[in-house]
Protein backbone atom coordinates (compact mmCIF):
# COMPACT_ATOMS: atom_id res chain seq x y z
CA UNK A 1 255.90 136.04 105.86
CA UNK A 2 256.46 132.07 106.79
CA UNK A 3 259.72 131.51 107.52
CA UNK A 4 260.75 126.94 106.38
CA UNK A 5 261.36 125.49 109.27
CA UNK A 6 262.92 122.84 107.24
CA UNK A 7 266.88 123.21 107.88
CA UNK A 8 269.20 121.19 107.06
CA UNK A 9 272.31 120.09 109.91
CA UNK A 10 274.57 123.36 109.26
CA UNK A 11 271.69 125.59 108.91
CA UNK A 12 274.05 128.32 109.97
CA UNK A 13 275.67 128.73 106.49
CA UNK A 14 272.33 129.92 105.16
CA UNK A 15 269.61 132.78 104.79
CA UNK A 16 266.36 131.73 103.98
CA UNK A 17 265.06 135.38 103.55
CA UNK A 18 267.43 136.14 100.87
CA UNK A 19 266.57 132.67 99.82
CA UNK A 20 262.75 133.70 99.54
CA UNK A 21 263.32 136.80 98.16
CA UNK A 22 265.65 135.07 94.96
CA UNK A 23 262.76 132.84 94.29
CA UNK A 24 259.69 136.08 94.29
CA UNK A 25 261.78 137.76 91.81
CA UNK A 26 262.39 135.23 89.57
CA UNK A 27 258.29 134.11 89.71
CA UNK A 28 257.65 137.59 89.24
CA UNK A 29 260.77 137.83 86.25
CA UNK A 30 262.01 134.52 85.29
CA UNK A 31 264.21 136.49 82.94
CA UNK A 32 266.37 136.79 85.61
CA UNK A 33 267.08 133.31 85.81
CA UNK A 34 270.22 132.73 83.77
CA UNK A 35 271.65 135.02 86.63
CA UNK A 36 271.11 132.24 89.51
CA UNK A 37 272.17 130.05 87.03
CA UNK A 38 275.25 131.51 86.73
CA UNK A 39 275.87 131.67 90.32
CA UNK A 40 275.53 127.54 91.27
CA UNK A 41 271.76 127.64 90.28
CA UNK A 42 269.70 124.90 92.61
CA UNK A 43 272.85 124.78 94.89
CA UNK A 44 273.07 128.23 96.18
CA UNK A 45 269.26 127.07 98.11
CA UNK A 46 269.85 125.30 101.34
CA UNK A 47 266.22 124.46 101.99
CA UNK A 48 264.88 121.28 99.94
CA UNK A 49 261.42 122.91 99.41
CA UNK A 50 263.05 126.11 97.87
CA UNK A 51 265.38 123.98 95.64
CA UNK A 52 262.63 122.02 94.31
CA UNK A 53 260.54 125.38 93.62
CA UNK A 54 264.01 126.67 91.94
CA UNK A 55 264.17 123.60 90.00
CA UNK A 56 260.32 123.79 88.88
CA UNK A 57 261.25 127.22 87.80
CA UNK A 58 264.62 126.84 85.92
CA UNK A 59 262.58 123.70 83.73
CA UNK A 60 259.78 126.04 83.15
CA UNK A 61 261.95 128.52 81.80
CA UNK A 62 264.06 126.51 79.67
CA UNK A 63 260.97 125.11 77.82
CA UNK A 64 259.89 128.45 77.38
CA UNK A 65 257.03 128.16 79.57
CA UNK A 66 255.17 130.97 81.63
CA UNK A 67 256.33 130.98 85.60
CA UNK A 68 253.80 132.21 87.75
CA UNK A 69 252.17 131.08 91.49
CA UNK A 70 249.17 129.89 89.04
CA UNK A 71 251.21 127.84 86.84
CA UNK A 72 254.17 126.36 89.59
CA UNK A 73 251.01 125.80 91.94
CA UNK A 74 249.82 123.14 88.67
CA UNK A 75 253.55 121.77 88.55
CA UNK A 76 252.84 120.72 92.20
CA UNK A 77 249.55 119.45 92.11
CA UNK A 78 249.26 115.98 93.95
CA UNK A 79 252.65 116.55 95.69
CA UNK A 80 253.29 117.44 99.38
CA UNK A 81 256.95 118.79 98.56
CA UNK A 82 254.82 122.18 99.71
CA UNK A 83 253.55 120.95 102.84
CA UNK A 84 255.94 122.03 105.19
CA UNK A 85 255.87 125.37 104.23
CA UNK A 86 251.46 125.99 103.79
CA UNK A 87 250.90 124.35 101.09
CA UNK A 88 250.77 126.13 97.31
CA UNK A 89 249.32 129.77 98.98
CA UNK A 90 253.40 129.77 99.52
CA UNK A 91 253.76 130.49 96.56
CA UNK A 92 251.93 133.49 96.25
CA UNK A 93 253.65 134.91 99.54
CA UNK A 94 256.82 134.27 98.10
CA UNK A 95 255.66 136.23 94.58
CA UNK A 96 255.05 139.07 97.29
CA UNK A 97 258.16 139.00 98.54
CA UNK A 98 259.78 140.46 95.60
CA UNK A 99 260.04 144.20 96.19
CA UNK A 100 263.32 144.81 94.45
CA UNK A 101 263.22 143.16 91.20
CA UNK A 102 266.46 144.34 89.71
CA UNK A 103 269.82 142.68 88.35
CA UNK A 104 272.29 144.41 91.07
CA UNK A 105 269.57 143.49 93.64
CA UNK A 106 269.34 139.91 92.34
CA UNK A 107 273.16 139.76 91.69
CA UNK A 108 273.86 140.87 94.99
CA UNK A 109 271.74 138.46 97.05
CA UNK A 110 273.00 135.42 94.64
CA UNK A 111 276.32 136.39 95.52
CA UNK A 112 275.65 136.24 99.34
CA UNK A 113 273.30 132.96 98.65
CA UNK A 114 276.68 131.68 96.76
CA UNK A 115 278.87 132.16 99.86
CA UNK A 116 276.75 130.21 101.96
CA UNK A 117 277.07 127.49 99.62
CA UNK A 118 280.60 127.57 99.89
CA UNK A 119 280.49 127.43 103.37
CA UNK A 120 278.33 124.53 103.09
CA UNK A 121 280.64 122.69 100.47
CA UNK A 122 283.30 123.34 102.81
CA UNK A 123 281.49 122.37 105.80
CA UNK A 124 279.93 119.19 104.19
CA UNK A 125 283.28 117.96 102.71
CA UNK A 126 284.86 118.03 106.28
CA UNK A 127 282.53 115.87 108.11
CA UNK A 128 282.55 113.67 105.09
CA UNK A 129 285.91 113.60 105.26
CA UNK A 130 286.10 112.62 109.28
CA UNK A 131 283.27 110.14 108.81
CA UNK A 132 285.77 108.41 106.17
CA UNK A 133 289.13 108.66 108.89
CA UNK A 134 286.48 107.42 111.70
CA UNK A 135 285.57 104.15 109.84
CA UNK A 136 289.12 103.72 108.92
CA UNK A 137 288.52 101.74 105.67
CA UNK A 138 289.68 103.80 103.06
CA UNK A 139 293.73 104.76 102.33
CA UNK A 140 294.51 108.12 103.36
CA UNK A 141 295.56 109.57 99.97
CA UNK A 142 291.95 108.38 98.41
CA UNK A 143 290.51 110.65 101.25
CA UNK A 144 292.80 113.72 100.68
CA UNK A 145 291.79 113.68 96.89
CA UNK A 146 288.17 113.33 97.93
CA UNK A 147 287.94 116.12 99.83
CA UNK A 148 290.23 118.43 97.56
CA UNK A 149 288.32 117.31 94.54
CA UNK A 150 284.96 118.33 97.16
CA UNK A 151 286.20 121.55 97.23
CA UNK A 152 287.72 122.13 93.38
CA UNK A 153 284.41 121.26 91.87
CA UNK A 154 282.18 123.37 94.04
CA UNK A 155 284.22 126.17 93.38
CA UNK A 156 283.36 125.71 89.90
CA UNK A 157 279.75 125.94 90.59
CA UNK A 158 280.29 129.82 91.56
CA UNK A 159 281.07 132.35 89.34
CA UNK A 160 284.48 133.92 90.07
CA UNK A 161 285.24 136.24 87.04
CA UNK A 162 285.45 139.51 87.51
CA UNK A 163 284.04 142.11 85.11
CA UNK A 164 286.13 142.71 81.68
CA UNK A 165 286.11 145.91 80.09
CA UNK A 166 285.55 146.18 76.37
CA UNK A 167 289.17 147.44 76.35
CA UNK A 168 290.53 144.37 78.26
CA UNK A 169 288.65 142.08 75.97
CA UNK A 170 289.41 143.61 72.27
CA UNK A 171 293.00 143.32 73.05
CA UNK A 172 292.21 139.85 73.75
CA UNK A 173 290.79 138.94 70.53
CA UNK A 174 293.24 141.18 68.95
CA UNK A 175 296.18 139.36 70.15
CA UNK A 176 294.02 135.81 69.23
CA UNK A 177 293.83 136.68 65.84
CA UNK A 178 297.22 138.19 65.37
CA UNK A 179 298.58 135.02 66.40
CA UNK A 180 296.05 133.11 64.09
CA UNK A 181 296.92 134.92 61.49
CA UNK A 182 300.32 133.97 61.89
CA UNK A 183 299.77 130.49 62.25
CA UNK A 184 300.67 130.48 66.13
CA UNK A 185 297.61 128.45 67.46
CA UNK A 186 299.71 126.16 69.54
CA UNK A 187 296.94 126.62 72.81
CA UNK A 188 294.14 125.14 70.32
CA UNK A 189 294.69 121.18 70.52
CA UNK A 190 293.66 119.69 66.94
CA UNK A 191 292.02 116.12 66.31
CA UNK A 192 294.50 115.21 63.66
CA UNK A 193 291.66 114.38 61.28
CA UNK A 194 291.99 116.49 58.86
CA UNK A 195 288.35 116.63 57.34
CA UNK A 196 286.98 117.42 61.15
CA UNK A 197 290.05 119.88 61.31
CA UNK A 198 288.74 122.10 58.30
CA UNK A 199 285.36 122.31 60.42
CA UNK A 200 286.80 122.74 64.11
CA UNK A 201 290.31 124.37 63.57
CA UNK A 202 291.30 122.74 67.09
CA UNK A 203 289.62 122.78 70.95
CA UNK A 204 290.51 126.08 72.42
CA UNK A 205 291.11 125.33 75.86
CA UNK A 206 288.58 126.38 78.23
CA UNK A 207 286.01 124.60 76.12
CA UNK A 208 283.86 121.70 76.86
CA UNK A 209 283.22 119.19 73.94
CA UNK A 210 280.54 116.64 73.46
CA UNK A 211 281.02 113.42 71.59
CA UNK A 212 278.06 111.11 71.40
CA UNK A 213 277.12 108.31 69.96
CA UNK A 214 275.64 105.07 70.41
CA UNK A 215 277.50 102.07 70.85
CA UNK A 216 279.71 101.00 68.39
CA UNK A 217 279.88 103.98 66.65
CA UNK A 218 283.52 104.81 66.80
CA UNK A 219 283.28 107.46 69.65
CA UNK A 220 286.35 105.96 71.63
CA UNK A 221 288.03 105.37 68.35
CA UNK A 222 287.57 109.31 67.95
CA UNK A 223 288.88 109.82 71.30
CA UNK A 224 292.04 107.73 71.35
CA UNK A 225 292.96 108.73 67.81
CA UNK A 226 292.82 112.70 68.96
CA UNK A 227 294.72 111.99 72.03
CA UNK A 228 297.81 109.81 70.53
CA UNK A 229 297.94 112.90 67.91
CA UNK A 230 297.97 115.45 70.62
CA UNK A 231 300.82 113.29 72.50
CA UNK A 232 302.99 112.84 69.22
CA UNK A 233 302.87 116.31 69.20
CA UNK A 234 303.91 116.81 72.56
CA UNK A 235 301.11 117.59 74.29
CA UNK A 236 299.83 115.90 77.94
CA UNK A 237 296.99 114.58 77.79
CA UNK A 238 294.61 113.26 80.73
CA UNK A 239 291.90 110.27 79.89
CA UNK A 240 289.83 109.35 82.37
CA UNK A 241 288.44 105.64 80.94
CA UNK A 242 285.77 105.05 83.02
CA UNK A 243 284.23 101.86 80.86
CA UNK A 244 287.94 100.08 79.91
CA UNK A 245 291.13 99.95 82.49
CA UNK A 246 294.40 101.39 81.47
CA UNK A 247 295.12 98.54 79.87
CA UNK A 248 292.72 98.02 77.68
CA UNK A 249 293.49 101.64 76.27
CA UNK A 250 297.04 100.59 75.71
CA UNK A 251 296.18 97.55 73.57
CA UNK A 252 294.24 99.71 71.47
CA UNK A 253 296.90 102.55 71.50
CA UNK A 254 299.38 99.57 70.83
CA UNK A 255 296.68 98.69 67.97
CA UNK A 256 297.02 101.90 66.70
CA UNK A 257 300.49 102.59 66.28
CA UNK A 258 301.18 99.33 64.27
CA UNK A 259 298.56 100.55 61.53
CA UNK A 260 300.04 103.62 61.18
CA UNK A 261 303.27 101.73 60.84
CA UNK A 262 301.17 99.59 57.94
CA UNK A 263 301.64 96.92 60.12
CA UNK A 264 298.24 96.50 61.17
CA UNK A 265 297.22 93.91 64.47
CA UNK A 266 294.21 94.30 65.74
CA UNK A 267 293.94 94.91 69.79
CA UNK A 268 291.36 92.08 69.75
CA UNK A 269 294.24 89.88 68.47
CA UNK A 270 296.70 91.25 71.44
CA UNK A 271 294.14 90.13 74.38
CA UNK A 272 293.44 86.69 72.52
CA UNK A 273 297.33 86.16 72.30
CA UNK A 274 295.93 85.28 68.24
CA UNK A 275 299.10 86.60 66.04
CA UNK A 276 301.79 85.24 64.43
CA UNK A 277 305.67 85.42 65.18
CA UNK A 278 305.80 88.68 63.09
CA UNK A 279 303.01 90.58 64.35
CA UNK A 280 304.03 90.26 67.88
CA UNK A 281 307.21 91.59 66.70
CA UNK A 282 305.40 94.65 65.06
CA UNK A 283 303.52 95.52 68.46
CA UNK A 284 307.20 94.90 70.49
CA UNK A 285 308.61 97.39 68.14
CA UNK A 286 305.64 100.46 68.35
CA UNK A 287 305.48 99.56 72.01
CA UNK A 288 308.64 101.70 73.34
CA UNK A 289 307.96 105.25 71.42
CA UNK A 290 303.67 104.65 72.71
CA UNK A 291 305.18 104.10 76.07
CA UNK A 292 306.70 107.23 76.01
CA UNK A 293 303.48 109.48 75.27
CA UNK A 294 302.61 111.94 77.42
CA UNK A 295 299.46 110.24 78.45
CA UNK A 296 298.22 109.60 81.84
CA UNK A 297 295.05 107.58 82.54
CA UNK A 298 292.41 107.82 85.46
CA UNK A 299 291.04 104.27 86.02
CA UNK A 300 287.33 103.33 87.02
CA UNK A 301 287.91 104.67 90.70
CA UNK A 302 287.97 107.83 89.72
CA UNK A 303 284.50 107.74 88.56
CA UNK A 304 283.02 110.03 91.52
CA UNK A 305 283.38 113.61 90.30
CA UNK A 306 285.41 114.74 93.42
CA UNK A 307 287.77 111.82 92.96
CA UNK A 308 288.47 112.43 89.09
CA UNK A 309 288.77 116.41 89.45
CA UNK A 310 291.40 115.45 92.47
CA UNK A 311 292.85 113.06 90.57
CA UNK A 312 293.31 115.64 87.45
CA UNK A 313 294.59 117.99 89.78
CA UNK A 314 297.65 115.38 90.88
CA UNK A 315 298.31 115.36 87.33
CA UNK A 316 298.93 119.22 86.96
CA UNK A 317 301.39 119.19 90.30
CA UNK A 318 303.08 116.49 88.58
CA UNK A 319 303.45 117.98 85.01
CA UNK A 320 303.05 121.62 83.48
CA UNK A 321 302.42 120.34 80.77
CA UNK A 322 298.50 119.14 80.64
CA UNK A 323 296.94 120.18 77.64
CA UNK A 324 294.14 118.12 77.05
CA UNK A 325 291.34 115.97 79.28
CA UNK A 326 289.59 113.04 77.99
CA UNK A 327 286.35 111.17 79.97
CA UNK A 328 284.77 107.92 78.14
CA UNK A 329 282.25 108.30 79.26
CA UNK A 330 280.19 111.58 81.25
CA UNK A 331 277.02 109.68 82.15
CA UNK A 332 279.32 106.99 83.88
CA UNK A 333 280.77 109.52 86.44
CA UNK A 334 278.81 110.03 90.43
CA UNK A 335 278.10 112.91 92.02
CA UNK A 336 275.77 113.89 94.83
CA UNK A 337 272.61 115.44 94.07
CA UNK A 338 268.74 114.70 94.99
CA UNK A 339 267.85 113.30 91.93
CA UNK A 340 269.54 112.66 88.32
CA UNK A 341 269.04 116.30 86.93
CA UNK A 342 271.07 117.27 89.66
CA UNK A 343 273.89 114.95 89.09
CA UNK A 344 274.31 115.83 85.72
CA UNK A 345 274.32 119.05 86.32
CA UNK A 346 277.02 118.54 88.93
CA UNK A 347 278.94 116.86 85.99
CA UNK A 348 277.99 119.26 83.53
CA UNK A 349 279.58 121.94 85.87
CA UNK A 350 282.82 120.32 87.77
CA UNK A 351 283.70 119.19 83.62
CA UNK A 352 283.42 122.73 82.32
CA UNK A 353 284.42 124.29 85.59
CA UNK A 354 287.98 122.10 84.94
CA UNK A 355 288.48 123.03 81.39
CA UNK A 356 287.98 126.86 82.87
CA UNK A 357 290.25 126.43 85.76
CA UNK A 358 293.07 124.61 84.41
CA UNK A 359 292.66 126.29 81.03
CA UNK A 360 292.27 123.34 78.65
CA UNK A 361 289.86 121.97 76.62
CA UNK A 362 287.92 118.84 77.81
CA UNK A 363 286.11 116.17 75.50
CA UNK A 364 283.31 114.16 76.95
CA UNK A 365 282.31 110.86 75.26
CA UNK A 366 278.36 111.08 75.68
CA UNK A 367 275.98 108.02 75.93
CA UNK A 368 273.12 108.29 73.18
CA UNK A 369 269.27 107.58 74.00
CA UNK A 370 267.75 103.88 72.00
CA UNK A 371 265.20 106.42 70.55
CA UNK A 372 267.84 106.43 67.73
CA UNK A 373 267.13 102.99 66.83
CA UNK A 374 263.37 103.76 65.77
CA UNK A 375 263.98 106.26 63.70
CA UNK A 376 264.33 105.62 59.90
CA UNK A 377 267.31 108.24 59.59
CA UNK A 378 269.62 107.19 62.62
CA UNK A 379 271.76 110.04 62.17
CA UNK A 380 272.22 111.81 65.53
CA UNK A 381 271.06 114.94 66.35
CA UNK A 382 271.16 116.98 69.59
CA UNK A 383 267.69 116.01 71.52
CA UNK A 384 269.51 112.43 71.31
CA UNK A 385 271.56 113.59 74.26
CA UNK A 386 270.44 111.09 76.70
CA UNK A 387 270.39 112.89 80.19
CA UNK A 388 272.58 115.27 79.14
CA UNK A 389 270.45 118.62 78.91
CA UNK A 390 272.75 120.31 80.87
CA UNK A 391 275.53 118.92 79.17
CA UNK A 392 274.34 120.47 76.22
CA UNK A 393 274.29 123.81 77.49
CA UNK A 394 277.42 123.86 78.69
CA UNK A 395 279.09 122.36 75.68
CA UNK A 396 280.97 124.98 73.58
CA UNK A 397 280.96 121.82 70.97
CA UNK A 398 278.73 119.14 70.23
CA UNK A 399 279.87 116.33 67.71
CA UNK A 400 278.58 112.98 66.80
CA UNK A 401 279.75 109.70 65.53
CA UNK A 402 277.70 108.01 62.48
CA UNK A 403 278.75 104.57 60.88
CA UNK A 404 276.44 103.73 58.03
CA UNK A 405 278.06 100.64 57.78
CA UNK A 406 276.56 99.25 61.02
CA UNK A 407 273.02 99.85 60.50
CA UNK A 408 273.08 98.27 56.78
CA UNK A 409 274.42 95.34 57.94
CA UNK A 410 271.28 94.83 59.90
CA UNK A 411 269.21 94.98 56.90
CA UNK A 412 270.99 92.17 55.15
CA UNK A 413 267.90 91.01 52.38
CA UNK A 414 267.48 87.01 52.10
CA UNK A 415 269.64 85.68 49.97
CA UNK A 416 267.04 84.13 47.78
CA UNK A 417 266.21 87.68 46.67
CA UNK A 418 268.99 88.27 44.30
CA UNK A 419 268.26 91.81 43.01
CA UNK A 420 267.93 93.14 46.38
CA UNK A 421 271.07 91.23 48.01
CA UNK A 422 273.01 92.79 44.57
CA UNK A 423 271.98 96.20 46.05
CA UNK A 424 272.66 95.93 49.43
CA UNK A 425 276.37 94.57 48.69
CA UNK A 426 276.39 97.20 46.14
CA UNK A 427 275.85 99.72 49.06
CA UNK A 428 277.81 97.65 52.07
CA UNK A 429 280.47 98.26 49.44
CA UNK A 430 279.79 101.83 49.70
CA UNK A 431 279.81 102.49 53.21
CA UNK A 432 282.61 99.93 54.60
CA UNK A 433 284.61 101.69 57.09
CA UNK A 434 282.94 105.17 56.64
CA UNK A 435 282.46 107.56 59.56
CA UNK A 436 280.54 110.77 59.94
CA UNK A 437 281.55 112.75 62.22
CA UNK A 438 278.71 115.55 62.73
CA UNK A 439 279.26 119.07 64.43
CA UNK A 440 275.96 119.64 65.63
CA UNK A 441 276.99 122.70 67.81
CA UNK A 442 279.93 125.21 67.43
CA UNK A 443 280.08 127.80 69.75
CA UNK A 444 282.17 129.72 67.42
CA UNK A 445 281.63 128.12 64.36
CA UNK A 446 279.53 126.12 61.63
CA UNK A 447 278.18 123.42 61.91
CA UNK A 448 278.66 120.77 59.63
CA UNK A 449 279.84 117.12 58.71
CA UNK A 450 283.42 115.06 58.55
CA UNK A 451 283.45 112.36 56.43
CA UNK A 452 286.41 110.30 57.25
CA UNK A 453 287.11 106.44 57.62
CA UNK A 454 287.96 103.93 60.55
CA UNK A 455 289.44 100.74 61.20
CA UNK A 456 287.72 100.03 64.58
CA UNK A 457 290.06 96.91 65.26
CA UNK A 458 293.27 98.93 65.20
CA UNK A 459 291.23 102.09 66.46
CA UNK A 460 291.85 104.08 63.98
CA UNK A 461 290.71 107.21 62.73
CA UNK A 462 291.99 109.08 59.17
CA UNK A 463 290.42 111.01 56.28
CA UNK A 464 289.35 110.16 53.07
């Protein structure tokens, strides 16, 4: 059998047998995948020339697509990632290397594969973190959350539950429904929207939500509107605004809370200093009880994965009382990987890995592809998800923001053409502040559509 020479500098924290034996069975059984998967997937493979044959079999087997040394051998045409290791005949060798194809023999060799990477993690984040105290240039604290949040989000990437018994989990969802049934859902964190309510009675926490949309849409409006609920009703909440600084978020918080007191100045107004004697009165007067929300905010520096899960964890020593974690937006966030599909799924995992771990739910404001734009119905649906495959499949929720609205006021007719400028004010009438909010995924649900309205200058977000 050829043994990669290909190591990489701590080549101690691997195996590359067990490594080559992972990747025969699954050629010879992708069906086993979704158990590597489970385990840290392309991480738990030291060697770049088995992650990249891992990689080229995890896409083939999400498309559905047969995996065989024939058919990976074709996904590698023209490329020397194979090189180092023979060439494509490696393949084959490595198909023959699967003798035990079973899920305890696969399970068990994951798990030891998923130790290593661990190891690795831990090794990694420590001469990171003495590059970073060598060079001298960066404040101690932003170093200490580095490396914690280096070391929270790999953890994620590994599965650490232990096997439930049927017993153990029925009086689970017993004790779930018995306190459903008797209106005691205070873990689930609502939107306060009542028509998206009646769909999604609330995020449980340990869930991981999607909400996409393309620009102007009314995503953050979404966002903002759930958290200020959640923090009226007591609840902390986390937002990690990635795309506006803390400030920014409190004008439109400010914004807000002055509509609700049917007082209404928009946040646009605030920054321009544009209001009169009496609105800046109204936005003095909402500002003490928003000041006292339970809401902290993450800035743009926390946009590196490591930094924002150490930066959520500083929030949990601080308070016990974290319920909910917002980031606008997931595509903006960093983290390591050899190529995009890697990074996302390194976001994909450290954002449902922190819901898990600190049991809450998290919403993620997603980024929607310009593919959108071409179509004549410009209604999201999910394989709009730009970059966000993995995202996907993680998401126990996946909803999307729709303003009609915005797309008919692109069609505006001349106005020479009477009839037709009667219609489209007719409908422009229609669809003025409308939203749709669409639940394109529900874990443990229907699916289904919220029609509410907006008022994207105060930011807010209320039923029909």
């Amino acid at each position: 059998m050829t043994v990669v020479t290909l190591t990489p500098p701590n080549a101690v924290f691997q195996n590359v047998e067990a490594e080559q034996q992972v990747l025969g069975s699954l050629i010879m059984a992708d069906k086993l995948v979704p158990i590597v998967m489970q385990h840290g997937g392309v991480s738990l493979f030291a060697t770049k020339v088995h992650a990249k044959i891992y990689q080229a079999i995890e896409v083939r087997h999400q498309a559905g697509e047969l995996v065989s040394p024939i058919t990976l051998k074709a996904a590698f045409e023209g490329l020397e990632d194979l090189e180092p290791v023979g060439g494509p005949a490696y393949l084959a060798r490595l198909a023959g290397s699967a003798i035990y194809i079973t899920v305890p023999a696969l399970t068990s060799m994951a798990n030891m594969l998923a130790e290593y990477a661990r190891k690795r993690a831990i090794h990694s984040a420590a001469s990171e973190t003495l590059a970073e105290l060598a060079r001298g240039d960066m404040p101690a604290s932003d170093i200490a959350n580095r490396l914690e949040g280096a070391l929270v989000a790999h953890s994620f990437t590994v599965a650490t539950d232990q096997p439930t018994s049927m017993l153990a989990a029925v009086n689970e969802a017993v004790t779930l429904a018995n306190q459903a049934y008797r209106g005691e859902t205070s873990a689930a964190v609502s939107f306060g929207i009542p028509p998206l309510d009646a769909i999604i009675p609330g995020l449980q926490p340990g869930e991981l939500t999607l909400l996409g949309g393309r620009p102007a849409m009314g995503k953050s409006a979404v966002a903002l509107t759930m958290a200020l609920n959640a923090a009226r009703a007591g609840r902390g909440v986390a937002i990690a605004s990635l795309e506006m600084t803390p400030a920014a978020m409190a004008h439109r918080a400010l914004s807000e809370a002055t509509a609700n007191a049917g007082r209404a100045v928009p946040y646009q107004a605030m920054r321009r200093g544009d209001m009169s004697e009496e609105e800046m009165r109204a936005v003095v007067e909402v500002a003490q009880d928003v000041a006292q929300l339970p809401i902290t905010f993450l800035s743009r520096s926390y946009s590196d994965v490591d930094a924002l899960v150490g930066g959520v964890r500083q929030i949990t020593r601080a308070t016990d009382n974290l319920r909910l974690l917002i980031v606008d937006y997931a595509q903006l966030l960093r983290a390591k990987g050899r190529d995009r599909y890697q990074q996302v799924t390194a976001i994909s995992l450290a954002l449902k890995g922190m819901a898990m771990s600190l049991n809450i739910p998290v919403l993620a404001l997603s980024q929607l592809s310009r593919g959108i734009e071409s179509r004549e119905d410009k209604r999201p649906v999910l394989s709009d998800l730009r970059e966000s495959g993995q995202l996907e499949q993680d998401a126990d929720n996946v909803l999307f923001c729709f303003r009609p609205e915005y797309y008919l006021q692109q069609e505006q007719p001349d106005s020479s053409d009477l009839d037709d400028l009667a219609d489209w004010e007719l409908a422009m009438n229609k669809a003025r502040g409308r939203l749709e909010i669409i639940v394109a995924k529900q874990r443990m649900g229907s699916t289904g559509t919220a029609r509410c309205m907006c008022a994207l200058s105060t930011n807010s977000v209320w039923g029909e």
